[in-house]
PDB file of N, CA and C in Angstrom:
ATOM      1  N   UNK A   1       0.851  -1.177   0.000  1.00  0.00           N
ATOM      2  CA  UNK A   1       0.000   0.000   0.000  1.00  0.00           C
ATOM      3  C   UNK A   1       0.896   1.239   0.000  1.00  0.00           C
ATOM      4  N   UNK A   2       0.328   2.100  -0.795  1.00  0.00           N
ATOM      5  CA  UNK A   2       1.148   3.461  -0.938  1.00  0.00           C
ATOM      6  C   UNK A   2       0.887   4.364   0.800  1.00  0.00           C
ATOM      7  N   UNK A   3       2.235   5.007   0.594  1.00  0.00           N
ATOM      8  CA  UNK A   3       1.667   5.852   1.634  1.00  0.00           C
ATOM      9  C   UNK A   3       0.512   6.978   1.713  1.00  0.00           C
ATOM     10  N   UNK A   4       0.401   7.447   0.805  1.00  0.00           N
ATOM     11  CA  UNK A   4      -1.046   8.169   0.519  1.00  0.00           C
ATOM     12  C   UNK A   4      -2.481   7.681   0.671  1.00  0.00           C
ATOM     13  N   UNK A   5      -2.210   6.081   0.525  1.00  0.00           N
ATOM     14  CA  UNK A   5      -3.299   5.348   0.510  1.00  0.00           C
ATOM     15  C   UNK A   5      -3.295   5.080   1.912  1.00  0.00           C
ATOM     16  N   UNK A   6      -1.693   4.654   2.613  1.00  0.00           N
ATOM     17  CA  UNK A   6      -2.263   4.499   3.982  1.00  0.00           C
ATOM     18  C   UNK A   6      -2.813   5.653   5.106  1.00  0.00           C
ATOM     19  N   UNK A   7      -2.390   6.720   4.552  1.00  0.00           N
ATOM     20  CA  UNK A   7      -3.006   8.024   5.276  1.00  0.00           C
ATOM     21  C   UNK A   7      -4.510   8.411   5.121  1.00  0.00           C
ATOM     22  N   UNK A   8      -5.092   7.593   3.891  1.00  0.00           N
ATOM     23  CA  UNK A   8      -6.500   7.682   3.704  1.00  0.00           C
ATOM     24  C   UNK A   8      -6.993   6.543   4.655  1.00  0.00           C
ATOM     25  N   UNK A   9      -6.078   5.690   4.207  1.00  0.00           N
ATOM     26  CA  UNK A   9      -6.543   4.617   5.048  1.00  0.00           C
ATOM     27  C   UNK A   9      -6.941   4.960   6.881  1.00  0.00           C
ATOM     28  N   UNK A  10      -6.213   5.431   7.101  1.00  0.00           N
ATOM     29  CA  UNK A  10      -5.717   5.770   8.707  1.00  0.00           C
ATOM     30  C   UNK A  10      -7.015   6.608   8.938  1.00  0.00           C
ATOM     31  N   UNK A  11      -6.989   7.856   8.024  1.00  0.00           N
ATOM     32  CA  UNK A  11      -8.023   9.000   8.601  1.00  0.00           C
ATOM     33  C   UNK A  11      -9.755   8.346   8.113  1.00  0.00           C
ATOM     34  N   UNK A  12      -9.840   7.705   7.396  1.00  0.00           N
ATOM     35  CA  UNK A  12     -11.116   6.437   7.124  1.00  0.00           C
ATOM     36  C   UNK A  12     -11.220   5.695   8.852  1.00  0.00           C
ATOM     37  N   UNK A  13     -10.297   5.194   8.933  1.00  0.00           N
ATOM     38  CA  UNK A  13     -10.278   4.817  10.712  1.00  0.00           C
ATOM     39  C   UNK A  13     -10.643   5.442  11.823  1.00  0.00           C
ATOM     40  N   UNK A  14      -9.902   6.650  11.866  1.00  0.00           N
ATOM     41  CA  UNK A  14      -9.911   7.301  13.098  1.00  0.00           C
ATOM     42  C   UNK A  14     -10.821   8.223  12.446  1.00  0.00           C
ATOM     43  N   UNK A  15     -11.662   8.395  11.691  1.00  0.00           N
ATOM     44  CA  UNK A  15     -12.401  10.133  11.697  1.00  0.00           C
ATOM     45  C   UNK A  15     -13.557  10.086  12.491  1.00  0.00           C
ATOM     46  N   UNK A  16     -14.478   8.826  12.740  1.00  0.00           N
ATOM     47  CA  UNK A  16     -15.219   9.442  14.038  1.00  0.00           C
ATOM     48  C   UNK A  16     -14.828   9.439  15.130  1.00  0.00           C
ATOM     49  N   UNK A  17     -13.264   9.123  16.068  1.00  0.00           N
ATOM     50  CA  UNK A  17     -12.773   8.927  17.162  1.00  0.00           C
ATOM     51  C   UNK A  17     -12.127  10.035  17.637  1.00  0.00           C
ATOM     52  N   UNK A  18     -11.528  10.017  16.305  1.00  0.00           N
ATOM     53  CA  UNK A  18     -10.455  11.559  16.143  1.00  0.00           C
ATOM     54  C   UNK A  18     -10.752  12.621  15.503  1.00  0.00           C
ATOM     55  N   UNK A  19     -11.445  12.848  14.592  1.00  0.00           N
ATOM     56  CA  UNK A  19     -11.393  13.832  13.356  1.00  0.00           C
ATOM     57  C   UNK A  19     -12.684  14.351  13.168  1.00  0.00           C
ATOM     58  N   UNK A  20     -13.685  14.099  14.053  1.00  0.00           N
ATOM     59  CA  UNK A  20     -15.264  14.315  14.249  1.00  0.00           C
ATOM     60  C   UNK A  20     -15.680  15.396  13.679  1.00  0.00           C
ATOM     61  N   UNK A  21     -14.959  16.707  13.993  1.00  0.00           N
ATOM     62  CA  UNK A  21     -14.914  17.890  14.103  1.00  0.00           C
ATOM     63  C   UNK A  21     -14.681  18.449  12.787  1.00  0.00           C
ATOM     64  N   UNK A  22     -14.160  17.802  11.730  1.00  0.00           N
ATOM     65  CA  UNK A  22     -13.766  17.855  10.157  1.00  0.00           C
ATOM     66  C   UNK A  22     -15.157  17.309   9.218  1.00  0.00           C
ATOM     67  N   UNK A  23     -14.951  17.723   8.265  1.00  0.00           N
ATOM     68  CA  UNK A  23     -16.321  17.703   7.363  1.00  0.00           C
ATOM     69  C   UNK A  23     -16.049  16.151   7.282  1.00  0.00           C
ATOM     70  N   UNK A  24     -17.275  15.193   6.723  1.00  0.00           N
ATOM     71  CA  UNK A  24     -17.271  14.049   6.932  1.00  0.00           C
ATOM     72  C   UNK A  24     -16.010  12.900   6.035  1.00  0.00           C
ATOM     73  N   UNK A  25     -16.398  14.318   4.949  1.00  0.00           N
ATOM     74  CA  UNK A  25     -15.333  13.674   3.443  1.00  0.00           C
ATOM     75  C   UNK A  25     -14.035  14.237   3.309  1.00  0.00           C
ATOM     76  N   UNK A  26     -13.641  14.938   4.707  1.00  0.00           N
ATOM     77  CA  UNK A  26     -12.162  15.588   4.622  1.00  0.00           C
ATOM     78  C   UNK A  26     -11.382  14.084   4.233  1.00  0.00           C
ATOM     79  N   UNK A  27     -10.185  14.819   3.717  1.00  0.00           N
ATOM     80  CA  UNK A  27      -9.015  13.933   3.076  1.00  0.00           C
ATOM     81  C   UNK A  27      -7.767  14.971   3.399  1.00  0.00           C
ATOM     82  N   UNK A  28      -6.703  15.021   3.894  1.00  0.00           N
ATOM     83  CA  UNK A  28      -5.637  16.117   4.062  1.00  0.00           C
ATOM     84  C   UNK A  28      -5.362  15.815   2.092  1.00  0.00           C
ATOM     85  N   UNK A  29      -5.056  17.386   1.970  1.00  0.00           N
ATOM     86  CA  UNK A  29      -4.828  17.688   0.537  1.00  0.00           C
ATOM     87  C   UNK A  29      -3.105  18.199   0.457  1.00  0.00           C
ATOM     88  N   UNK A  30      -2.414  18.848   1.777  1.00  0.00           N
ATOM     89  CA  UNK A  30      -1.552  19.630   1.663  1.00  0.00           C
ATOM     90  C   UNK A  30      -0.789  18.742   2.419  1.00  0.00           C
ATOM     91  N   UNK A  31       0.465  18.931   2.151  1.00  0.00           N
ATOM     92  CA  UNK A  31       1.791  18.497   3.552  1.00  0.00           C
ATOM     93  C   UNK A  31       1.339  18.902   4.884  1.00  0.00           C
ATOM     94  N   UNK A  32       0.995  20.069   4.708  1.00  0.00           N
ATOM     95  CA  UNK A  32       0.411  20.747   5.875  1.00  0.00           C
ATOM     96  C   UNK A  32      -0.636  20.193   6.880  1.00  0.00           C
ATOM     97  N   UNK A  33      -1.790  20.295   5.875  1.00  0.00           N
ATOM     98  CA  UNK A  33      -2.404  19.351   6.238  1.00  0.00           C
ATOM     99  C   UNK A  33      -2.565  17.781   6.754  1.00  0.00           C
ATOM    100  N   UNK A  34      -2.277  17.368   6.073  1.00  0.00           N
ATOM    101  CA  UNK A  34      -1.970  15.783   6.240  1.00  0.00           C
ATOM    102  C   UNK A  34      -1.311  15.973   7.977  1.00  0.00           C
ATOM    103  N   UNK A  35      -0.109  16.899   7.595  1.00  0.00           N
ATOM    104  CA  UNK A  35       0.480  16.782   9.176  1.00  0.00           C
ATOM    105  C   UNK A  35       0.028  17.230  10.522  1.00  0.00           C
ATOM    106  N   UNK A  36      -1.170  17.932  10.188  1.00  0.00           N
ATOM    107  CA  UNK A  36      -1.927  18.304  11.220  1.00  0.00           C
ATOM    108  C   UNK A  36      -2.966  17.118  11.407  1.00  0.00           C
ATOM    109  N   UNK A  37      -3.632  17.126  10.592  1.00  0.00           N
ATOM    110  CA  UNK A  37      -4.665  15.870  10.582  1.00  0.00           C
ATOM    111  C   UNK A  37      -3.547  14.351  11.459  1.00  0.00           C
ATOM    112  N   UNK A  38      -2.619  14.115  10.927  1.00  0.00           N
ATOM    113  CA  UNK A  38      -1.784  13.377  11.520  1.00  0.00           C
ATOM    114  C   UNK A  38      -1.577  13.592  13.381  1.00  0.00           C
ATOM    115  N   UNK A  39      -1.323  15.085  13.499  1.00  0.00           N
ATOM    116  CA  UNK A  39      -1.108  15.349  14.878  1.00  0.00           C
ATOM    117  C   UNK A  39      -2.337  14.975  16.023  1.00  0.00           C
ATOM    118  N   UNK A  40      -3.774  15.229  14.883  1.00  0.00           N
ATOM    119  CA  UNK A  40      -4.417  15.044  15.578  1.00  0.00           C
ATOM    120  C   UNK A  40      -5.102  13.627  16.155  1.00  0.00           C
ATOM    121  N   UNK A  41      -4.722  12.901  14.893  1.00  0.00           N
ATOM    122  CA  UNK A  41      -5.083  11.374  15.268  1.00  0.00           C
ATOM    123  C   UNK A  41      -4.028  10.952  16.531  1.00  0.00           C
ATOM    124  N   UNK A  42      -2.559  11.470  16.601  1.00  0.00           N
ATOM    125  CA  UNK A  42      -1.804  11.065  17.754  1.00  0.00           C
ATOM    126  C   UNK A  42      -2.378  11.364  18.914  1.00  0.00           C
ATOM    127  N   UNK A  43      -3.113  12.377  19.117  1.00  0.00           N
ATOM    128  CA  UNK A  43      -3.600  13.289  20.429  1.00  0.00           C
ATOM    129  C   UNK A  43      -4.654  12.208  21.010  1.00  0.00           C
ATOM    130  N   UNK A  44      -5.626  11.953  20.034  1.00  0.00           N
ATOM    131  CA  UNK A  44      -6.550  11.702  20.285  1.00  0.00           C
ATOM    132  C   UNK A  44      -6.653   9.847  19.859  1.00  0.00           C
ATOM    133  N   UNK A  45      -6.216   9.581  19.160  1.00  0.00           N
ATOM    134  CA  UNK A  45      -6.171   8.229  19.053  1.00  0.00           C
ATOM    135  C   UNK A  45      -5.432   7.056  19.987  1.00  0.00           C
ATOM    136  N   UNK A  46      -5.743   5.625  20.018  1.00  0.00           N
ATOM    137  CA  UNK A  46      -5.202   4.914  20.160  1.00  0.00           C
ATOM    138  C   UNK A  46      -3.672   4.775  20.392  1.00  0.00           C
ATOM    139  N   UNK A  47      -2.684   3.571  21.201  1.00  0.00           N
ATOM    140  CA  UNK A  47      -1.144   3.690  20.813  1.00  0.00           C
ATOM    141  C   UNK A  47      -1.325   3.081  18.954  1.00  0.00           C
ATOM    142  N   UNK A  48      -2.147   2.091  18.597  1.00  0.00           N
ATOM    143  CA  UNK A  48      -1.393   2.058  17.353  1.00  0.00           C
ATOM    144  C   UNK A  48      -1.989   2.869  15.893  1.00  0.00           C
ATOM    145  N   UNK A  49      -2.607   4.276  16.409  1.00  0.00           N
ATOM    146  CA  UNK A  49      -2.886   5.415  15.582  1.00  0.00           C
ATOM    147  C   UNK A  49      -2.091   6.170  15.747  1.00  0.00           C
ATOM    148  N   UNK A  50      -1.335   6.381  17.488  1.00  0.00           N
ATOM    149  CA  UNK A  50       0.095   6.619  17.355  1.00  0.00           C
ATOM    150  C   UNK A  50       1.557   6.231  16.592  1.00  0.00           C
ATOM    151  N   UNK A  51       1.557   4.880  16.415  1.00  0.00           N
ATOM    152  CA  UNK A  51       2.648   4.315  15.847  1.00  0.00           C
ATOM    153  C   UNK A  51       2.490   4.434  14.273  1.00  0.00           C
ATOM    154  N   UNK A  52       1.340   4.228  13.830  1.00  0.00           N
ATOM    155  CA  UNK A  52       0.905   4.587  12.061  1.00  0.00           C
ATOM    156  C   UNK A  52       0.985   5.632  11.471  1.00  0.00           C
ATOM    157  N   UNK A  53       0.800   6.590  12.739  1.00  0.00           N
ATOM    158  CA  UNK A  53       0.790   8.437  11.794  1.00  0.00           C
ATOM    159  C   UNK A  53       2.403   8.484  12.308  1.00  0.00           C
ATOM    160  N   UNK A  54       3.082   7.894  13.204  1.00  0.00           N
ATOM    161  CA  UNK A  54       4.261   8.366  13.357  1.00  0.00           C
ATOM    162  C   UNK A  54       5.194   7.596  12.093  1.00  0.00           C
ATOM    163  N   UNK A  55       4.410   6.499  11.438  1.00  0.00           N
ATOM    164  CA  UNK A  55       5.580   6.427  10.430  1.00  0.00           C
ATOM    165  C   UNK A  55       4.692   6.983   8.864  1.00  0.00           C
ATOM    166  N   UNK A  56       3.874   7.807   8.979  1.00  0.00           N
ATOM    167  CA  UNK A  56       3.280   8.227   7.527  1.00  0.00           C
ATOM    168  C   UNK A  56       4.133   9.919   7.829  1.00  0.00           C
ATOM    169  N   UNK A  57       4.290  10.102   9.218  1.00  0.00           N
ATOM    170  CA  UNK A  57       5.441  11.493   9.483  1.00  0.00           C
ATOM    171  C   UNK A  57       6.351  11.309   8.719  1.00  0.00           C
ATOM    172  N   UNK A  58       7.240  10.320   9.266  1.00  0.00           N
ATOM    173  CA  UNK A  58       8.379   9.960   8.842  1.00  0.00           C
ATOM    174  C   UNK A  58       8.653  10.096   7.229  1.00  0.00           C
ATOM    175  N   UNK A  59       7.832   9.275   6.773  1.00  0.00           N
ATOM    176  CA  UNK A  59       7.733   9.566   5.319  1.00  0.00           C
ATOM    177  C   UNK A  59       7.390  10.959   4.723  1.00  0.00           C
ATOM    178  N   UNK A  60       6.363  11.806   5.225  1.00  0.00           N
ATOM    179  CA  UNK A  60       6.715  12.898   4.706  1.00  0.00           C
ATOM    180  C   UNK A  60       7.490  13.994   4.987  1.00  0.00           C
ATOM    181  N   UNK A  61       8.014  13.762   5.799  1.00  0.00           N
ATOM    182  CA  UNK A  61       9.432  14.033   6.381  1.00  0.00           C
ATOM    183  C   UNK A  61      10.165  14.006   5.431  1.00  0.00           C
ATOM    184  N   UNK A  62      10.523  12.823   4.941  1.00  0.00           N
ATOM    185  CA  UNK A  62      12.027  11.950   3.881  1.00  0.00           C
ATOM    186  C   UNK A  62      10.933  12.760   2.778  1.00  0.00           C
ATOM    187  N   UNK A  63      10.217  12.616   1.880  1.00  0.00           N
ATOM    188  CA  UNK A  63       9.593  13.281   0.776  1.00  0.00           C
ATOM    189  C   UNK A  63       9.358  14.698   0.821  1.00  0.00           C
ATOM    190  N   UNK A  64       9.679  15.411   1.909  1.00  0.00           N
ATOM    191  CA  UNK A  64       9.882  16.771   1.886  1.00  0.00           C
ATOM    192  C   UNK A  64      11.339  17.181   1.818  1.00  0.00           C
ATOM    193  N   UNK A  65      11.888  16.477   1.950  1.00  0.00           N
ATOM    194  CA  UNK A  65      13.256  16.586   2.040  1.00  0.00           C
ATOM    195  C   UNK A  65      14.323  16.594   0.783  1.00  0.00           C
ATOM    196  N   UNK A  66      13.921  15.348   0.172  1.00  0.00           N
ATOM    197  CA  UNK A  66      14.355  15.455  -1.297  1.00  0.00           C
ATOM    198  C   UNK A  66      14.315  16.503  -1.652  1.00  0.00           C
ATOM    199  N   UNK A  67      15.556  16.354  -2.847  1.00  0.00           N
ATOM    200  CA  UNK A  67      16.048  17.803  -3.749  1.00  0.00           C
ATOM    201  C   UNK A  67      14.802  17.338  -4.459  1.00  0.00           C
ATOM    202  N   UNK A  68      14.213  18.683  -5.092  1.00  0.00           N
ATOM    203  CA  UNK A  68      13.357  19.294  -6.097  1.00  0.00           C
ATOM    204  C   UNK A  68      14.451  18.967  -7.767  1.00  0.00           C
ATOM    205  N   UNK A  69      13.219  18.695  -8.509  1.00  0.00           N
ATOM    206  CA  UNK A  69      13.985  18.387 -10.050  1.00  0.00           C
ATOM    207  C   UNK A  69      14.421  19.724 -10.588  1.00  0.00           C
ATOM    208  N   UNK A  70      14.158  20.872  -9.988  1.00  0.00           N
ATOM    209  CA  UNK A  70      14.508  22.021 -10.226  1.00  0.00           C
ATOM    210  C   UNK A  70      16.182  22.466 -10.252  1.00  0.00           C
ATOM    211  N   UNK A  71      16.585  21.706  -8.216  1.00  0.00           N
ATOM    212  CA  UNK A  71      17.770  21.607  -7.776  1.00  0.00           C
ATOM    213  C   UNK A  71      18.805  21.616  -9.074  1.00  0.00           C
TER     214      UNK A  71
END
């Protein structure tokens, strides 16, 4: 599974536990996003909604990081 897919996957999980408060069909669209939506499943979720958003971080972490084809 892609990581994009598992971050849909994840917030499909946790959005009535965690994410209640977000329109029903939110999806994080931005880095930004995603990483907030991420913060919030840690707060409020489970340890292993903790351990899942901490490695979909990780990854966009390493994918923010890469040089740009511009570089």
């Amino acid at each position: 599974m892609a990581m994009d897919d598992e971050l849909r996957a994840l917030v499909d999980e946790y959005r009535t536990r965690c994410l209640w408060f977000l329109r029903p069909d939110f999806y994080p669209e931005t880095r930004e996003s995603a990483l907030r939506t991420l913060r919030y499943i840690e707060k409020h979720g489970d340890r292993e909604a903790f351990v899942r958003a901490g490695r979909i971080r990780q990854w966009l972490s390493a994918k923010s990081s890469e040089p740009s084809a511009s570089s």
